[in-house]
Every structure is written in structure tokens, then in C-alpha cells.
Protein backbone atom coordinates (compact mmCIF):
# COMPACT_ATOMS: atom_id res chain seq x y z
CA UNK A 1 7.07 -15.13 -5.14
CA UNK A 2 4.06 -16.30 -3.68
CA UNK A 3 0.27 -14.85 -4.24
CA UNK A 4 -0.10 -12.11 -1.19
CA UNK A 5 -2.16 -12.96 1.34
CA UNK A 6 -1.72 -10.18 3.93
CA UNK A 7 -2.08 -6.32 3.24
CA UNK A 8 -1.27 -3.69 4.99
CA UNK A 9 -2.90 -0.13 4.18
CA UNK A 10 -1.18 3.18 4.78
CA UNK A 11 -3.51 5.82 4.70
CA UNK A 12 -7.23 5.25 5.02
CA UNK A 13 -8.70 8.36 4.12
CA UNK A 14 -10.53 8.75 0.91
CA UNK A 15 -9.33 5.92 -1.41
CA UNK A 16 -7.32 3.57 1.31
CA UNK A 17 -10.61 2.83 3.53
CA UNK A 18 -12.31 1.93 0.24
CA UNK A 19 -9.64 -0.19 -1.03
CA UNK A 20 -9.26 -2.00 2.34
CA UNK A 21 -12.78 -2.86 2.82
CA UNK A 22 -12.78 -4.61 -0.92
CA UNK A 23 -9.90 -6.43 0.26
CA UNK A 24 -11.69 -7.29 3.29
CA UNK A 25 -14.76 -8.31 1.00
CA UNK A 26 -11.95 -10.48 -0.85
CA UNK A 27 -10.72 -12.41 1.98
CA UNK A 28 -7.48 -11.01 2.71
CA UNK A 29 -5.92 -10.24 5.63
CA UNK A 30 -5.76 -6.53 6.06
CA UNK A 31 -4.18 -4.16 8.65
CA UNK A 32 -3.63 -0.69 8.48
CA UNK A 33 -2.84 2.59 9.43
CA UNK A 34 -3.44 6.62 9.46
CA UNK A 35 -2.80 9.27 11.83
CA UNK A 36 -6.45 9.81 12.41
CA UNK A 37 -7.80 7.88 15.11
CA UNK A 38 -11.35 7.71 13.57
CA UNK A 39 -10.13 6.54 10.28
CA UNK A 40 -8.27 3.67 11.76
CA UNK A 41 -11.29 2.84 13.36
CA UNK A 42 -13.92 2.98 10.90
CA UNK A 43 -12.08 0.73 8.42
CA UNK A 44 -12.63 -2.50 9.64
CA UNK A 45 -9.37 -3.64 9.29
CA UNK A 46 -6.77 -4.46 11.87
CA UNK A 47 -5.89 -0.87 13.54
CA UNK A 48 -2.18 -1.34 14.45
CA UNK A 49 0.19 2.04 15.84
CA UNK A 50 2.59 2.85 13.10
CA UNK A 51 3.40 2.23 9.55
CA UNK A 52 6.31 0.24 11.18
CA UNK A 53 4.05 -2.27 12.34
CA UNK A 54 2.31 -2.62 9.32
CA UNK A 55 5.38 -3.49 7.35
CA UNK A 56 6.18 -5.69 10.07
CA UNK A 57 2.45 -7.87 9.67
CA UNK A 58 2.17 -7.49 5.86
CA UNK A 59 3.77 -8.95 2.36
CA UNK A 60 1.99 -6.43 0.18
CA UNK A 61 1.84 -2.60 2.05
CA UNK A 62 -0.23 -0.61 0.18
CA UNK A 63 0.97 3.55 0.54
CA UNK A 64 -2.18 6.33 -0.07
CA UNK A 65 -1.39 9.29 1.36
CA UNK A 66 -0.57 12.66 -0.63
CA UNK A 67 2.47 13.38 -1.95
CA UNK A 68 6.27 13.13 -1.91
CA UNK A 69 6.82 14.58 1.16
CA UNK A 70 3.98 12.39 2.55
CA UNK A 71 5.21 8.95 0.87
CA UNK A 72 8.55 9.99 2.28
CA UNK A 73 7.67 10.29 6.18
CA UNK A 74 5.90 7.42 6.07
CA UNK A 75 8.90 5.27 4.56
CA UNK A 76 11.73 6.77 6.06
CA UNK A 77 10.03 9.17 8.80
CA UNK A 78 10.08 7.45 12.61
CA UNK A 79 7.77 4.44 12.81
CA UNK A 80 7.62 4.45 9.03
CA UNK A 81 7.79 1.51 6.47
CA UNK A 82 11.53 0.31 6.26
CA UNK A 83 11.64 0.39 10.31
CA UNK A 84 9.51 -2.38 10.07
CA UNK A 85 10.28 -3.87 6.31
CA UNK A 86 11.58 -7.64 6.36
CA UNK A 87 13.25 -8.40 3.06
CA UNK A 88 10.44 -9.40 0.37
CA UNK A 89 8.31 -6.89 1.73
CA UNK A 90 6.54 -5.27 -1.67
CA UNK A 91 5.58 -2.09 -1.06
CA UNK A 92 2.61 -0.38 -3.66
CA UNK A 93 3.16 3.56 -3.70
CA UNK A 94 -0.55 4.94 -5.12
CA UNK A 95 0.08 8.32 -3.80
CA UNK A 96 0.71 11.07 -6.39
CA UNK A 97 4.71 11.09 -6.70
CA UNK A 98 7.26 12.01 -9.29
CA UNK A 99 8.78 9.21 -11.64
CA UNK A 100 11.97 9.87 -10.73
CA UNK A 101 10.56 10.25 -6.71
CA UNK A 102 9.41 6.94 -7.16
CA UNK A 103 12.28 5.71 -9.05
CA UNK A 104 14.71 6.91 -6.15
CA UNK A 105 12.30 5.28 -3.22
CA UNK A 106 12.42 1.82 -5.03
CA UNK A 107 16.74 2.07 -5.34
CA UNK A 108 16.90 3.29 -2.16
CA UNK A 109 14.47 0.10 -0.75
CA UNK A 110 15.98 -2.30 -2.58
CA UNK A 111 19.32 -2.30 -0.29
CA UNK A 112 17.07 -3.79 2.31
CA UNK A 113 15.39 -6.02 0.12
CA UNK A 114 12.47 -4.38 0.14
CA UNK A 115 10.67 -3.76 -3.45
CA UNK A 116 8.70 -0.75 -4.22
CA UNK A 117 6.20 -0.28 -7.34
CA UNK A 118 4.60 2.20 -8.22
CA UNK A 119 1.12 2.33 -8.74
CA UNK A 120 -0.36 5.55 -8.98
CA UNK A 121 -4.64 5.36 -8.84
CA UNK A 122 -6.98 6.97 -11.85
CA UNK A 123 -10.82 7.80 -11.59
CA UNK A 124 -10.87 8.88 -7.90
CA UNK A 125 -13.51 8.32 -4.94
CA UNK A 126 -15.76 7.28 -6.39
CA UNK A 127 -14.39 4.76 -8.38
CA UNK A 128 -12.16 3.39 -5.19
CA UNK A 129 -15.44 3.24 -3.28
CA UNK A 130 -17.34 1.18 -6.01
CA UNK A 131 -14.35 -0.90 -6.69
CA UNK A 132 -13.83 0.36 -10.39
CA UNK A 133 -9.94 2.01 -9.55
CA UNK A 134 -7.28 2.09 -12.37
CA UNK A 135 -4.40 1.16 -11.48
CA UNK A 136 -1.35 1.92 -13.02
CA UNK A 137 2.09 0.65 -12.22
CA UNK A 138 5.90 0.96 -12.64
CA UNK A 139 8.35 -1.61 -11.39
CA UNK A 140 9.70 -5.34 -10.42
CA UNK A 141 7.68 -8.05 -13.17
CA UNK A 142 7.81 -10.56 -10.65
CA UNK A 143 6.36 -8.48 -7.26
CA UNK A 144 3.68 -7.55 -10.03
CA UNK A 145 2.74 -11.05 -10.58
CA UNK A 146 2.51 -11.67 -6.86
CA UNK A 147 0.49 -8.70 -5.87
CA UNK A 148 -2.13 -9.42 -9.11
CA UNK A 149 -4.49 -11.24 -7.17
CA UNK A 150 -4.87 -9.06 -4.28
CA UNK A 151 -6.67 -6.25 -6.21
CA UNK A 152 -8.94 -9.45 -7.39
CA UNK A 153 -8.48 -11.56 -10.00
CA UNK A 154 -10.66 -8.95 -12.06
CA UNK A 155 -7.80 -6.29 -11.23
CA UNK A 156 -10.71 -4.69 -9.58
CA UNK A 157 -10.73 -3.69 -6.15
């Protein structure tokens, strides 16, 4: 796998706008989307219609909405993630969700190719807004090693 270049953002409320602007700040190409109009357009980042279309423009989609129910609709809901998902597609989950949720997303992905990690985020806000997240993760070694340079090489983001 190849370092990520472009990024895709699901949810950019709270911690996504924050972690799309670093990634901005870092060079990388970054789309995203929410179901607020104002949030996609106080990002910064490329404003596209649907999660579909984010999976379609990224190699890294990065998912920070709520919970279960949340991460599900935008995967599987219309418009969502694997609509969109070309095989290599990585897909981050940072939302709140179950091990075995996550677990079940990443089988279920994987007989399109697609790869899903789980990365659930620590230290909140404030952290996400001054770039000091934790980030914690579950999954594929290899679509680790290709996303580790788009939180920065300082695994900040």
C-alpha cells in the first residue's frame, strides 16, 4: 500500500472539522461530508453530497459521527460509504462503537475489498482542535502503515 494522499471526512462536527483542517494544514487532499449544510461549509475542505461520493474521491475515509447506529447509516444507509467504496478503500471508524460492532463492519467490508480499522479518538475537543488527539486503533497492519502519515508523521493531527 501506498502513503494516503487523499482523505475524505465523514462528519465534521466537533472533532471531524478539526481533524480536517490539520490535514488541510498538512497538505492533503481533503473532502468531506455532514448533513449540516453549515458544517460542510465552514470546513474548508472539498464539500461533496454524500458519503458515497466521498468514498468515491478518497483512499483513506475518515468516519466521526456518534454511534453504531450512526457509523451504520453512513456505511450501509443510501448514499453511504460502500455505495461509493472502490476496493482498497481504508476506511478509519473514530466514532464510539462496540468491538464486536466494529469487528462485524470490517468482515462485512472486506467482501468488497474495502478495509475498515478502527480507531476510536481519546482527549476530546479540545485536543482534536489543538491537534493533540489519541488515537487508538484495531485492525489490518498493513492499511495502518499506509494511513500513518496522514495523521502526520508526529501521529499528531
Amino acid at each position: 500500500m501506498t502513503a494516503i494522499r487523499r482523505v475524505g471526512m465523514l462528519g465534521l462536527g466537533k472533532m471531524g472539522a478539526p481533524m480536517a483542517r490539520h490535514l488541510i494544514d498538512k497538505g492533503y487532499g481533503v473532502c468531506g461530508y455532514d448533513p449540516q449544510e453549515a458544517a460542510r461549509r465552514a470546513v474548508g475542505a472539498q464539500a461533496l453530497d454524500s458519503a458515497a461520493a466521498v468514498a468515491q474521491a478518497s483512499e483513506l475515509v475518515i468516519i466521526v459521527v456518534g454511534f453504531d447506529h450512526e457509523v451504520e447509516t453512513v456505511m450501509y444507509g443510501a448514499q453511504g460509504v460502500m455505495e461509493g467504496a472502490r476496493a482498497g478503500l481504508i476506511v478509519a471508524v473514530g466514532s464510539t462503537i462496540a468491538p464486536r460492532y466494529a469487528r462485524q463492519l470490517a468482515e462485512r467490508a472486506h467482501k468488497q475489498s474495502v478495509v475498515v480499522l478502527d480507531a476510536p479518538l481519546a482527549r476530546g475537543e479540545a485536543a482534536a482542535v489543538a491537534g493533540k488527539l489519541v488515537i487508538f486503533g484495531g485492525g489490518d497492519e498493513a492499511a495502518f502503515a499506509a494511513c500513518r502519515p496522514a495523521p502526520a508523521r508526529s501521529a499528531r493531527w
